[in-house]
N, C-alpha and C. Protein backbone atom coordinates (compact mmCIF):
# COMPACT_ATOMS: atom_id res chain seq x y z
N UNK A 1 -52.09 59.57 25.41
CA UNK A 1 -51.66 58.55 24.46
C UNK A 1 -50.28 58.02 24.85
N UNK A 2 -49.47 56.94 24.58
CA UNK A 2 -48.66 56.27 25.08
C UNK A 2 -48.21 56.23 23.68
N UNK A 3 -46.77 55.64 23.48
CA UNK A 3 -45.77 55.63 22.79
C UNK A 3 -46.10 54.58 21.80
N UNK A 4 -47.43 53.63 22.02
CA UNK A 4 -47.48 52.47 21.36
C UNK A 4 -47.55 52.76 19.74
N UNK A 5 -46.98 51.57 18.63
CA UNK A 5 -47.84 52.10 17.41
C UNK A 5 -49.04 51.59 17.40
N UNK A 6 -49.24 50.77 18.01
CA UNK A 6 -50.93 50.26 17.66
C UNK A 6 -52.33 51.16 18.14
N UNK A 7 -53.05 51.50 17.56
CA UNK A 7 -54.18 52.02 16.96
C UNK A 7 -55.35 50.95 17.43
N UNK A 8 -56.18 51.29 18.19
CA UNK A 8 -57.56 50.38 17.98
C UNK A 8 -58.62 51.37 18.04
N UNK A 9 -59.05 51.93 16.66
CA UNK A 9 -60.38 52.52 17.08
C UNK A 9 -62.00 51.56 17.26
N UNK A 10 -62.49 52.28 18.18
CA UNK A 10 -63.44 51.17 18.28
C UNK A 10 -64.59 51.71 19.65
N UNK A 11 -65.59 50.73 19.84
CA UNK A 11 -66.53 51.52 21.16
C UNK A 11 -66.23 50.17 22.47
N UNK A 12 -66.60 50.52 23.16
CA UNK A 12 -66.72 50.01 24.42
C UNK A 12 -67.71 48.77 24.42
N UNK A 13 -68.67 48.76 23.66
CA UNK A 13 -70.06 48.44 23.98
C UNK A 13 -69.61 47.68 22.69
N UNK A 14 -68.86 47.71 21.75
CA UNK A 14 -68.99 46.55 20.60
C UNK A 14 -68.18 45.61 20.80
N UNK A 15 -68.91 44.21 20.24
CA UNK A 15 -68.07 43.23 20.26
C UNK A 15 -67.08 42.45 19.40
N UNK A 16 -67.15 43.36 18.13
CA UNK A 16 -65.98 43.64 17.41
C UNK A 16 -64.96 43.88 17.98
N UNK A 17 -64.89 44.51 18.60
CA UNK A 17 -64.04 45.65 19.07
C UNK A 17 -63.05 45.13 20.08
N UNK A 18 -64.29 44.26 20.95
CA UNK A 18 -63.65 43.48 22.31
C UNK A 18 -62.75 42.01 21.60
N UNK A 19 -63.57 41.94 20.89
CA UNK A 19 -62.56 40.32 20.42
C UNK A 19 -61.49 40.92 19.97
N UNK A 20 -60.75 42.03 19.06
CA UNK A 20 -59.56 42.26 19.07
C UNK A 20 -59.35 42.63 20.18
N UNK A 21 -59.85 43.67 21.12
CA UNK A 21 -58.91 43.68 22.33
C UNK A 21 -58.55 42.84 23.05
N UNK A 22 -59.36 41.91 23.13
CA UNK A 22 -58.79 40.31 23.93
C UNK A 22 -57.72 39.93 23.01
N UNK A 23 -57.57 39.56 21.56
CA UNK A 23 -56.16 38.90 21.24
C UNK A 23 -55.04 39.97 21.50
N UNK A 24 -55.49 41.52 21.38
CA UNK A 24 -54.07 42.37 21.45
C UNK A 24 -53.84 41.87 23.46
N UNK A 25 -54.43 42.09 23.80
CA UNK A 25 -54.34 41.10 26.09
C UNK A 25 -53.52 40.16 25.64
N UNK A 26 -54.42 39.00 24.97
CA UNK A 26 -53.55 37.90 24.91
C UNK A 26 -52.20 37.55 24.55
N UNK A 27 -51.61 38.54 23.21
CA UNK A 27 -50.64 38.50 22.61
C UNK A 27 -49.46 39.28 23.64
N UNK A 28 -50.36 40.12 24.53
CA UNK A 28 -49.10 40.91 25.19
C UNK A 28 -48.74 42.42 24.81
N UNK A 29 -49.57 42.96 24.13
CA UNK A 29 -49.14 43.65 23.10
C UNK A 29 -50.27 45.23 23.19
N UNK A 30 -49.13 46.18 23.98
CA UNK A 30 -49.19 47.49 24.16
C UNK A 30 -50.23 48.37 22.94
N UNK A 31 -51.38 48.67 23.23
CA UNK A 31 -52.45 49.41 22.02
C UNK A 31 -52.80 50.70 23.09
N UNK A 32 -53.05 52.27 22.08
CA UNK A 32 -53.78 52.57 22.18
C UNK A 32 -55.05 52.82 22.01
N UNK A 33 -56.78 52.95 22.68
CA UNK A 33 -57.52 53.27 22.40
C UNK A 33 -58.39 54.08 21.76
N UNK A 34 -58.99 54.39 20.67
CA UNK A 34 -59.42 55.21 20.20
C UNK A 34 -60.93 55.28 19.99
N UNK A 35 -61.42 56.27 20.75
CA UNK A 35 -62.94 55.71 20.79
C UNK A 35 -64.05 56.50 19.77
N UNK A 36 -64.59 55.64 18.82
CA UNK A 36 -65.14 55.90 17.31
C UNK A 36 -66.67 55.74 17.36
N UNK A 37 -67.72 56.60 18.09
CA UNK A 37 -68.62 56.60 18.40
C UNK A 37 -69.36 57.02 16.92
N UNK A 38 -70.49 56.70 16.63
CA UNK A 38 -71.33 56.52 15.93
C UNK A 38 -71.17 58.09 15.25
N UNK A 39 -71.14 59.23 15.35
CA UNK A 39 -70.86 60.39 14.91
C UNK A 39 -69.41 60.48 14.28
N UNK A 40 -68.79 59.96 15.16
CA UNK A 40 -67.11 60.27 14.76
C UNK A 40 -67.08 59.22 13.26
N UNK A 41 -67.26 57.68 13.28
CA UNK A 41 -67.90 57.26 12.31
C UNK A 41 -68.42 57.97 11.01
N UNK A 42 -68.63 58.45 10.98
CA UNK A 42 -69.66 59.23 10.09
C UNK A 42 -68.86 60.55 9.30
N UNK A 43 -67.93 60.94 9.91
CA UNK A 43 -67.13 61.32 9.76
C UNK A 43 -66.32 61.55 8.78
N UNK A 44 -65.14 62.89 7.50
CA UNK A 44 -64.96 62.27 6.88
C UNK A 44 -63.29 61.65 7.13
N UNK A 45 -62.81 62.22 8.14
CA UNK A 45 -61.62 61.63 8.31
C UNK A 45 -61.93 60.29 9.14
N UNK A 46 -62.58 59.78 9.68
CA UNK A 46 -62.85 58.32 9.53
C UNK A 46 -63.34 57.28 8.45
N UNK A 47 -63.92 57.93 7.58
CA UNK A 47 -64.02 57.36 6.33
C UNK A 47 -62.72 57.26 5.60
N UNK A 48 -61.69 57.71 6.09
CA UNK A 48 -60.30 57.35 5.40
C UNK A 48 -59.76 56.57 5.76
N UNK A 49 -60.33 56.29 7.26
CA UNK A 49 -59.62 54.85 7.76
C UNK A 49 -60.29 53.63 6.98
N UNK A 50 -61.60 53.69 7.06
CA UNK A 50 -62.46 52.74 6.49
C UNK A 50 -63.59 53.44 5.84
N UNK A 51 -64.03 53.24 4.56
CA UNK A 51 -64.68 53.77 4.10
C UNK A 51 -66.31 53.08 4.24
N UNK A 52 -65.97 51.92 4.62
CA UNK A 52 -67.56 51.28 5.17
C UNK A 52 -68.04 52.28 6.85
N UNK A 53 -66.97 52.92 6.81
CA UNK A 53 -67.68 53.90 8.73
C UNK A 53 -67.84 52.14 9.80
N UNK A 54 -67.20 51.13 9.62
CA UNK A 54 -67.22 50.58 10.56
C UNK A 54 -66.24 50.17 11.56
N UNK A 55 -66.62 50.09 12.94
CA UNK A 55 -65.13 49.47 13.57
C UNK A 55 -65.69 48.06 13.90
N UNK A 56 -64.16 47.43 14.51
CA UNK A 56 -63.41 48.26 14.81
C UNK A 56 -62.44 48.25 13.23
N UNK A 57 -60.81 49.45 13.57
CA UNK A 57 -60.13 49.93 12.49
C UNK A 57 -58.74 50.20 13.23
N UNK A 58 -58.00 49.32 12.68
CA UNK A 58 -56.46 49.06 13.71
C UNK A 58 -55.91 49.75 13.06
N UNK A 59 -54.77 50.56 13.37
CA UNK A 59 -53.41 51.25 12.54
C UNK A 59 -52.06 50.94 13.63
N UNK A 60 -51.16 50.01 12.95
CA UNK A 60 -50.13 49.64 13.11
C UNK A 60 -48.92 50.17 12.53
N UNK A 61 -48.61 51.23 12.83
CA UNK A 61 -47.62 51.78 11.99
C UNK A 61 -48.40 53.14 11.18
N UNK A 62 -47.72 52.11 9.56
CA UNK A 62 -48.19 52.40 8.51
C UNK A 62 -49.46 52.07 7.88
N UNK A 63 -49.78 50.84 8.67
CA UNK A 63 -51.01 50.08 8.20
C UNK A 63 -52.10 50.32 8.96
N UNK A 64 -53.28 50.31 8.12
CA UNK A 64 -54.52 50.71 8.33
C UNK A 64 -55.52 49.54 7.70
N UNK A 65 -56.51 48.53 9.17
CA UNK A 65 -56.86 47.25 8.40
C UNK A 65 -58.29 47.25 9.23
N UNK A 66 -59.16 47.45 8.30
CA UNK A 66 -60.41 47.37 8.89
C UNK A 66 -61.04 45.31 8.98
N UNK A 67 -62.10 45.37 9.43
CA UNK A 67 -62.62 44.28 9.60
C UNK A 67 -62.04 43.54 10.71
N UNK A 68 -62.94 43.14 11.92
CA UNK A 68 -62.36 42.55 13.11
C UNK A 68 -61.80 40.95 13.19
N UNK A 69 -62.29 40.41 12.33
CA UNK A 69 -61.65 38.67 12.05
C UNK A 69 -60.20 39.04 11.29
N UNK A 70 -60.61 39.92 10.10
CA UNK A 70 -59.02 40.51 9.33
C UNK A 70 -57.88 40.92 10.56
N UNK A 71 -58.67 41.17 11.15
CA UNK A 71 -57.46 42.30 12.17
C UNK A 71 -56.76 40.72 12.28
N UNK A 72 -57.51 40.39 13.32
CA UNK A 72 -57.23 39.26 14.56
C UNK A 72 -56.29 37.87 13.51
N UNK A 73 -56.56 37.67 12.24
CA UNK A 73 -55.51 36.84 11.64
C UNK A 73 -54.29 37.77 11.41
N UNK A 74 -54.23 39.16 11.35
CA UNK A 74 -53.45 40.01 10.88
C UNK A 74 -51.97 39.88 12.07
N UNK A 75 -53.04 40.11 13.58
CA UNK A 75 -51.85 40.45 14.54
C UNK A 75 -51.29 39.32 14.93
N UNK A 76 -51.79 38.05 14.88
CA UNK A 76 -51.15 36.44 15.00
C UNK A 76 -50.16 36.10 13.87
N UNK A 77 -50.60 36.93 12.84
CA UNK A 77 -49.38 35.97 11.74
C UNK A 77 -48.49 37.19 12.13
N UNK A 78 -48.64 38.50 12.07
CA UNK A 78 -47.52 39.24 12.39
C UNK A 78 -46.75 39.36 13.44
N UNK A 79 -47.30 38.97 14.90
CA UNK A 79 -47.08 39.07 16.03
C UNK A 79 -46.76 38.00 17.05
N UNK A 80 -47.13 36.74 16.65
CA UNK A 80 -47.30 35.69 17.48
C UNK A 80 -47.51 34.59 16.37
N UNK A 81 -46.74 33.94 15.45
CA UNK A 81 -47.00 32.85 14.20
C UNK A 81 -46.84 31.67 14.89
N UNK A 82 -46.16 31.47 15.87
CA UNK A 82 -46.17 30.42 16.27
C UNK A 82 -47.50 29.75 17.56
N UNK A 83 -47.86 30.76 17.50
CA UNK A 83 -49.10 30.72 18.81
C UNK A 83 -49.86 29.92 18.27
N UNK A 84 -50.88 29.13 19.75
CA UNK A 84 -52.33 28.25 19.39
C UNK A 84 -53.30 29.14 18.65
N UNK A 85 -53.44 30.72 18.51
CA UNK A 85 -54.81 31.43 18.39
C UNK A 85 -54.70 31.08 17.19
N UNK A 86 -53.88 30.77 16.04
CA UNK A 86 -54.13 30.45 14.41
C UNK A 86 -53.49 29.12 14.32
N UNK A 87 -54.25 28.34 14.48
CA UNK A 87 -53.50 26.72 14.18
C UNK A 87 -52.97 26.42 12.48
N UNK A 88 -52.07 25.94 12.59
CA UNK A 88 -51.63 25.14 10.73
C UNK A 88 -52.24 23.95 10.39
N UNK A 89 -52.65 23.00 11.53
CA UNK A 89 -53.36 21.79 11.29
C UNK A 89 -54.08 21.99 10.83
N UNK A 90 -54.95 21.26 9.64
CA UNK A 90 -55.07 21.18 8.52
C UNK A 90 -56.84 21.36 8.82
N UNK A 91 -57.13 20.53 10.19
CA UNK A 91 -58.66 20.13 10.59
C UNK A 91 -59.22 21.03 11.58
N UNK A 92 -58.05 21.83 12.33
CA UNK A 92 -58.07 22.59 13.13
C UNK A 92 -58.25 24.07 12.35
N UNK A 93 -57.35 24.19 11.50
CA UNK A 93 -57.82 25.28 10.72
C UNK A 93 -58.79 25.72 10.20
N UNK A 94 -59.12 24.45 9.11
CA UNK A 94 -60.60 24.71 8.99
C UNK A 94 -61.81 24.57 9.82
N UNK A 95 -61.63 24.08 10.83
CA UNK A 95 -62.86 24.77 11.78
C UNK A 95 -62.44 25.55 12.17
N UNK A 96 -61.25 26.36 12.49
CA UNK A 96 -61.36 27.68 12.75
C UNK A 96 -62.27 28.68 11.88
N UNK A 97 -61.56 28.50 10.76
CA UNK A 97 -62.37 29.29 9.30
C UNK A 97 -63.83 28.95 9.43
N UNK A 98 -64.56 27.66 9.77
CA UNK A 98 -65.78 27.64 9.62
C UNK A 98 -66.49 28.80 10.90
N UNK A 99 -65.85 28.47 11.69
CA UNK A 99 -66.53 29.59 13.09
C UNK A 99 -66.01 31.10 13.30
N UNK A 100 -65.19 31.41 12.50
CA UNK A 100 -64.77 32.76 12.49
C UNK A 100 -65.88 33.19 10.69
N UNK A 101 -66.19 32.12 9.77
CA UNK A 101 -67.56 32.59 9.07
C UNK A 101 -68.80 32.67 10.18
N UNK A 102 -68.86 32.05 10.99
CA UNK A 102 -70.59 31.73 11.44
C UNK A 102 -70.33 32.75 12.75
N UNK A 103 -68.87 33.46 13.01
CA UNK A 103 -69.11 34.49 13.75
C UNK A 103 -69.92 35.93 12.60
N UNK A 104 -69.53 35.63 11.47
CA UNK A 104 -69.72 37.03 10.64
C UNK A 104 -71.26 36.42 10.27
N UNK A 105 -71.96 35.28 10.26
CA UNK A 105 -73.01 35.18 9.74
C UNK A 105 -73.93 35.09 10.97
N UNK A 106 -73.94 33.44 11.27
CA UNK A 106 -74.64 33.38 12.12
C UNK A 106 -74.70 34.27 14.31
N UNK A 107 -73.86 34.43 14.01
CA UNK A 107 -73.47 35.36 15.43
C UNK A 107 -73.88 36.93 15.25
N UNK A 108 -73.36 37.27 14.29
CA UNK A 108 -73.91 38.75 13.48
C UNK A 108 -75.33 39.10 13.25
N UNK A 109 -76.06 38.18 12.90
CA UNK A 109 -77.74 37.86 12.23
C UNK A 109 -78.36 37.74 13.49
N UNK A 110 -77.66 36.94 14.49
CA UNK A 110 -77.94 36.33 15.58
C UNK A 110 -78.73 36.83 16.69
N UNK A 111 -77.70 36.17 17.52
CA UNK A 111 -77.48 37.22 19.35
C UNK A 111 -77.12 38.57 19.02
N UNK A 112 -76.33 39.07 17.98
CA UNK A 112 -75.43 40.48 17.80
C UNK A 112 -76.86 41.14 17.86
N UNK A 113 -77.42 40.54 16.40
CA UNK A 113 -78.52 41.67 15.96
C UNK A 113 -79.73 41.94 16.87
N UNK A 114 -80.58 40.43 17.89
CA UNK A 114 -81.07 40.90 18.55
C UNK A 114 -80.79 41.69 19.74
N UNK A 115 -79.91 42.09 19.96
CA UNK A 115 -78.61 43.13 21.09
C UNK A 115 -79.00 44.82 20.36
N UNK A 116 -78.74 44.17 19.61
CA UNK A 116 -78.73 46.00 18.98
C UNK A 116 -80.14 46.36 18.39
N UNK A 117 -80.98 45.94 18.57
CA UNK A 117 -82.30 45.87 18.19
C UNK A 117 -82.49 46.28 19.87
N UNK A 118 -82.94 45.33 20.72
CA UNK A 118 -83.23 45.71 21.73
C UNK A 118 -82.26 47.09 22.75
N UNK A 119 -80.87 46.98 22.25
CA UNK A 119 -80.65 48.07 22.90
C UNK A 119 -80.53 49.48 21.98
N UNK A 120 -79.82 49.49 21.21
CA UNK A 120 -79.81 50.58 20.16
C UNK A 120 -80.48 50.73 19.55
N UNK A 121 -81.94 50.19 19.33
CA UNK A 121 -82.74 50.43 18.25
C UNK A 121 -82.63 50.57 16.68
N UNK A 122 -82.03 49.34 16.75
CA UNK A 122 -81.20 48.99 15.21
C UNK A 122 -82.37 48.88 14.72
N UNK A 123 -82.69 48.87 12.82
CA UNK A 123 -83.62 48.81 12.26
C UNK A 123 -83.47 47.26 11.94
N UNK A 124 -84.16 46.03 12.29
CA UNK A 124 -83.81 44.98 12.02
C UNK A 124 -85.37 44.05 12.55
N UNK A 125 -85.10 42.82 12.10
CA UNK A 125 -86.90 42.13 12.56
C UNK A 125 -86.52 41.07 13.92
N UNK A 126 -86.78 41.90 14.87
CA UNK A 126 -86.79 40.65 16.17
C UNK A 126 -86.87 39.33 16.04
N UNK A 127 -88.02 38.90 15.37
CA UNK A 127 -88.18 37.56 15.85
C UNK A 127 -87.26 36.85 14.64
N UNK A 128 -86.60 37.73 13.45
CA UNK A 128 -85.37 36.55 12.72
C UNK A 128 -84.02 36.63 13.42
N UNK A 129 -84.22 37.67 14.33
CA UNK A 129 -82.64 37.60 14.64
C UNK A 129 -83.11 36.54 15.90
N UNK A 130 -84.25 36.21 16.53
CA UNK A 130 -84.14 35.62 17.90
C UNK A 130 -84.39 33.98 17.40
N UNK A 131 -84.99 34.18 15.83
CA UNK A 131 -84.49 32.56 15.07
C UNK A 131 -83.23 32.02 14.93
N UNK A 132 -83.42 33.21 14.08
CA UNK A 132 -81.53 32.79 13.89
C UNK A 132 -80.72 32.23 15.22
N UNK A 133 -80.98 33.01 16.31
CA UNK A 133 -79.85 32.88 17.70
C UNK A 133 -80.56 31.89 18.44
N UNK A 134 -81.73 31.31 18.07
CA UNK A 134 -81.74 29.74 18.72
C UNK A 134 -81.39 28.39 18.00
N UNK A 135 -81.34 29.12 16.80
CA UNK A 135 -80.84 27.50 15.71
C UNK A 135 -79.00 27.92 15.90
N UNK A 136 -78.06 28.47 16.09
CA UNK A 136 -77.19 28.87 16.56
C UNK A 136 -76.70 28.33 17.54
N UNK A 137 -77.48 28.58 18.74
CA UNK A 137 -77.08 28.10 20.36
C UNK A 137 -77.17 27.35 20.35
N UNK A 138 -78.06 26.09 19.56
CA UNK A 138 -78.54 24.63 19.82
C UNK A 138 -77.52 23.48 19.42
N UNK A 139 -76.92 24.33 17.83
CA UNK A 139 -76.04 23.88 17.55
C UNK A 139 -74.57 24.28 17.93
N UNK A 140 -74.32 25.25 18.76
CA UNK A 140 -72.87 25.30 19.39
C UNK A 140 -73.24 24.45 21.19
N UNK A 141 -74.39 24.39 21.45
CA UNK A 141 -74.67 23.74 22.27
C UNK A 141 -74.04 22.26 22.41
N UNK A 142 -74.77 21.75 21.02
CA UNK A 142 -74.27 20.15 20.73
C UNK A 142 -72.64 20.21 20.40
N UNK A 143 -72.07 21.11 19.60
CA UNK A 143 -71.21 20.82 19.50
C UNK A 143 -70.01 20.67 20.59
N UNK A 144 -70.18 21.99 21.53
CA UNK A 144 -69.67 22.02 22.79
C UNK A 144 -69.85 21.06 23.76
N UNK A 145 -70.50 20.10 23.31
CA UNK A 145 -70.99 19.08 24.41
C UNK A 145 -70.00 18.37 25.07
N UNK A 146 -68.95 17.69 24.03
CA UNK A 146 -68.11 16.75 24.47
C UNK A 146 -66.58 17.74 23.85
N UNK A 147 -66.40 19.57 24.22
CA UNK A 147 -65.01 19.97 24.21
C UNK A 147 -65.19 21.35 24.21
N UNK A 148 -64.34 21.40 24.76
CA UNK A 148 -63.67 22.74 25.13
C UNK A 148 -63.73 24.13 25.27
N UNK A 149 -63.47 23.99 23.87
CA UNK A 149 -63.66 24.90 22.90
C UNK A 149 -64.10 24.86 21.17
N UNK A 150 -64.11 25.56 20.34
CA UNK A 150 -64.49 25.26 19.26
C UNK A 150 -63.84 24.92 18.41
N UNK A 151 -62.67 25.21 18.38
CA UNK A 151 -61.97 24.54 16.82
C UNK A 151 -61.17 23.83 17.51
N UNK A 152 -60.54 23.70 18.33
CA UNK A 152 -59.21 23.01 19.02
C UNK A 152 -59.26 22.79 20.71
N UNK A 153 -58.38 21.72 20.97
CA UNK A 153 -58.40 21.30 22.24
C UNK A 153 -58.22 22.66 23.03
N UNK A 154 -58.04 23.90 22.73
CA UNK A 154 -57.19 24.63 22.91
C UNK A 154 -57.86 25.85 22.54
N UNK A 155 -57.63 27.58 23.37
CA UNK A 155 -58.16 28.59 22.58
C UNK A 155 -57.70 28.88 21.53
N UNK A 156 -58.58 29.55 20.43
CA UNK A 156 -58.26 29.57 18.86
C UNK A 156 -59.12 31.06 18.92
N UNK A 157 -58.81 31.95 17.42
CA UNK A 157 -59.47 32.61 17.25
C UNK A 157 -60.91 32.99 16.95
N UNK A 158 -61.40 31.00 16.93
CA UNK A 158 -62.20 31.25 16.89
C UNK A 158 -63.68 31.47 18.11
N UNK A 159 -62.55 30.99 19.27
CA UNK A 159 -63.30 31.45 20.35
C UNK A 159 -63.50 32.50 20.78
N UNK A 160 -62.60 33.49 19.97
CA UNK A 160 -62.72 35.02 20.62
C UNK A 160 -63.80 35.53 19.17
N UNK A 161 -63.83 35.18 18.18
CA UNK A 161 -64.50 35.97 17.35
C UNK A 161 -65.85 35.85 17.72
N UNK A 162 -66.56 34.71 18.47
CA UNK A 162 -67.83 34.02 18.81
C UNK A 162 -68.02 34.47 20.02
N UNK A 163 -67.03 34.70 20.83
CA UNK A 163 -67.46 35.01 22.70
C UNK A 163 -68.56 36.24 22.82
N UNK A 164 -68.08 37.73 22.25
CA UNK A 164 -68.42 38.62 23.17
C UNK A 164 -70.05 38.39 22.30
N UNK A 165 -70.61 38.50 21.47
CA UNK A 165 -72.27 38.33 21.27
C UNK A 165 -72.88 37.57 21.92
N UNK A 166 -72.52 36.26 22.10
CA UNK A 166 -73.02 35.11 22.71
C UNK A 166 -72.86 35.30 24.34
N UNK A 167 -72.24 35.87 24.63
CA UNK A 167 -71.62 36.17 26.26
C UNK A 167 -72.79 36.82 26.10
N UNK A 168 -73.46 38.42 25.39
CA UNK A 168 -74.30 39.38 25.97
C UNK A 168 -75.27 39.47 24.96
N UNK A 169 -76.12 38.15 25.08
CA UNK A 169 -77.59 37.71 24.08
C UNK A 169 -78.34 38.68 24.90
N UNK A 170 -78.21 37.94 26.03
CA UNK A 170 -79.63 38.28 27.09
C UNK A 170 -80.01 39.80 27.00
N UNK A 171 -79.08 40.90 26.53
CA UNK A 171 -79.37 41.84 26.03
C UNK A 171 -80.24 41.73 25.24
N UNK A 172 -80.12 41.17 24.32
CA UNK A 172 -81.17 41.30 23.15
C UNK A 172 -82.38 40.25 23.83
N UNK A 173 -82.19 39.89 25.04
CA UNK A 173 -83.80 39.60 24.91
C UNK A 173 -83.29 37.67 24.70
N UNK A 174 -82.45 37.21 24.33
CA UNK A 174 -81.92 35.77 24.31
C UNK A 174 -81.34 35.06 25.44
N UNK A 175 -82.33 33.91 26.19
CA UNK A 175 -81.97 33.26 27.17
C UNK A 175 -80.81 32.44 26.75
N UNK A 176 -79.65 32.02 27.72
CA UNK A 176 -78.94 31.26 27.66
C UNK A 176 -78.78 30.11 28.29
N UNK A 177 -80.42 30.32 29.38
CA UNK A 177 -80.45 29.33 30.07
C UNK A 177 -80.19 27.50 29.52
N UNK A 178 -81.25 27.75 28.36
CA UNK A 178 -81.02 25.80 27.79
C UNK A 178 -79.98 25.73 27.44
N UNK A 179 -78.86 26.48 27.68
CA UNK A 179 -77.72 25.91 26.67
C UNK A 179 -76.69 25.60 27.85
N UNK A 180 -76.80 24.78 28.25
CA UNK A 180 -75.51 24.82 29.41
C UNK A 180 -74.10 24.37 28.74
N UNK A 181 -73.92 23.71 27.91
CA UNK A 181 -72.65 23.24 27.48
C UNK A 181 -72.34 24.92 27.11
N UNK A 182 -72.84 25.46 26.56
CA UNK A 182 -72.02 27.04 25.72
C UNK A 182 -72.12 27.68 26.60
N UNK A 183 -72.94 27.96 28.48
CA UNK A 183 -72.46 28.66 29.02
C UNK A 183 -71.13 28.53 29.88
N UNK A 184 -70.80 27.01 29.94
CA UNK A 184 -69.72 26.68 30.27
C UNK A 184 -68.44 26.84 28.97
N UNK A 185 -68.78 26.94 28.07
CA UNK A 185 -67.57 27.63 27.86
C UNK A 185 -67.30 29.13 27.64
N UNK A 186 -68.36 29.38 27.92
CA UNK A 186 -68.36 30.96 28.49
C UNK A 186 -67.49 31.50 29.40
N UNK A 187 -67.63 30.58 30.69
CA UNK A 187 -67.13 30.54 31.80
C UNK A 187 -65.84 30.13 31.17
N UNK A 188 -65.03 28.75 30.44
CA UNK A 188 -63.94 28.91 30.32
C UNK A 188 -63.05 29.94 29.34
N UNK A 189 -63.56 30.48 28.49
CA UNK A 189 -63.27 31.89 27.68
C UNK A 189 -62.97 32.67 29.28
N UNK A 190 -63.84 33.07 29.88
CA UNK A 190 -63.63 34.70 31.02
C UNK A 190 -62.66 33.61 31.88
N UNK A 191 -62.32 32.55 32.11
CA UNK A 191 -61.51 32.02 33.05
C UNK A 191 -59.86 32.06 32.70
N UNK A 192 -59.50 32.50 31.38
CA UNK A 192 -58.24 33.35 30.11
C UNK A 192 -57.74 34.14 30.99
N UNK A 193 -56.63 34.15 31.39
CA UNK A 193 -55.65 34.95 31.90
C UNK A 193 -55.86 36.03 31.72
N UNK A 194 -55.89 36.53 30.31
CA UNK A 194 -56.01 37.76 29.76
C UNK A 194 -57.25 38.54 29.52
N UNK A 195 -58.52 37.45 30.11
CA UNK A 195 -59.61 38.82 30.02
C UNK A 195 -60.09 39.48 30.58
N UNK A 196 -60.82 40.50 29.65
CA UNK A 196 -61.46 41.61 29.95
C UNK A 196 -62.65 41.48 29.88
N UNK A 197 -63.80 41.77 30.46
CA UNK A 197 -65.25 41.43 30.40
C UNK A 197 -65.46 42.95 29.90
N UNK A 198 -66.40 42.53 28.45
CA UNK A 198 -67.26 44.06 27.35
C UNK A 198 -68.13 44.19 28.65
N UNK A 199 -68.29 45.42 29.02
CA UNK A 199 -69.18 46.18 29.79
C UNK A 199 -70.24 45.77 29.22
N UNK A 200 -71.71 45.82 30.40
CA UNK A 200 -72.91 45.50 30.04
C UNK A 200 -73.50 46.26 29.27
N UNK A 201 -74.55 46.60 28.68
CA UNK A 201 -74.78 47.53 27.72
C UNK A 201 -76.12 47.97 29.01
N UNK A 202 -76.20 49.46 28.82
CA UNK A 202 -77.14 50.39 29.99
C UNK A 202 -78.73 49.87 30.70
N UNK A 203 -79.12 49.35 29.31
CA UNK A 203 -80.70 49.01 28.90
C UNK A 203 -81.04 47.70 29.57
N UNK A 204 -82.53 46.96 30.21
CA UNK A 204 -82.63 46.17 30.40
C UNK A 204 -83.35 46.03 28.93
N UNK A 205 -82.86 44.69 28.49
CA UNK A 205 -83.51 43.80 26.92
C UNK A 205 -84.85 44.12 27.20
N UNK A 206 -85.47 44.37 25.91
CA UNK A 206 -86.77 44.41 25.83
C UNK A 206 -87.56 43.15 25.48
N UNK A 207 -88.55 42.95 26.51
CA UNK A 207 -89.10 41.96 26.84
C UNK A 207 -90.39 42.01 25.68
């Protein structure tokens, strides 16, 4: 362990987990790892961190802040207020807010769920999560058509809350082939100074 105060418990393989570790990269900002595998979870001194047993679960200090979008507004207003990852513009903001929701809905329901279905054997129904993650792609497809990124000329948080599921569909069994506008900004997300590519998950998707 290193001298840092920051805390990230969390797994390797989640993409919770990875979108805060990309803004703590981005921000600059010294974390240790703590790795909260599905047993440790379960746990009851992890249930004190978070009593939902989910990561990831940051401790900064004194503070202890579950939920991975919570974190990621947490360490920008505390750490970096003046940075692009949380814009103040008024239009920019709220599409941030709209895509850091449709990371917790539609990305979650999505690509996430058919991922963990096909690799972990999540209890969940294939063919709504592989609905869900084509009415999803079609529409970040179009939207990506003519920019960038998603909320701003510019990376925002809400490109990191959306990257790592959508980066690793094909796990679950979700082509990314028709979507070329969103694999290009795939490519410009991993082209970030600061990233780290989430390890592949072991399993080939079940076909």
């Amino acid at each position: 362990m290193s001298s840092s105060q920051i805390i990230l418990h969390g797994t390797v393989l989640s993409g919770h987990t990875h979108r805060v570790e990309l803004l703590l990269r981005a921000l600059g900002l010294e974390f240790d790892f703590v790795a909260a595998p599905a047993e440790i979870r379960r746990a009851e001194a992890f249930r004190t961190l978070n009593p939902l047993g989910q990561i990831p679960v940051l401790q900064d200090g004194d503070l202890t802040l579950a939920d991975s979008n919570a974190i990621m507004v947490y360490l920008v207003r505390r750490y970096a207020p003046q940075s692009m990852w949380l814009p103040d513009e008024p239009v920019a903001a709220a599409q941030m807010q709209r895509w850091l929701s449709i990371a917790a809905g539609e990305v979650m329901h999505g690509p996430a769920a058919a991922r963990m279905i096909a690799q972990f054997n999540f209890p969940d129904e294939p063919v709504r999560a592989e609905r869900i993650a084509s009415r999803l792609l079609s529409f970040m497809d179009g939207h990506l058509h003519d920019r960038s990124f998603l909320a701003a000329e510019h990376p925002t948080l809400a490109d990191l809350a959306c990257y790592s599921y959508v980066a690793h569909a094909p796990e679950g069994g979700i082509d990314l082939t028709p979507y070329p506008a969103v694999r290009a900004w795939l490519t410009r997300v991993e082209a970030l100074p600061f990233f780290k590519p989430m390890p592949r998950s072991p399993l080939p998707a079940k076909g």
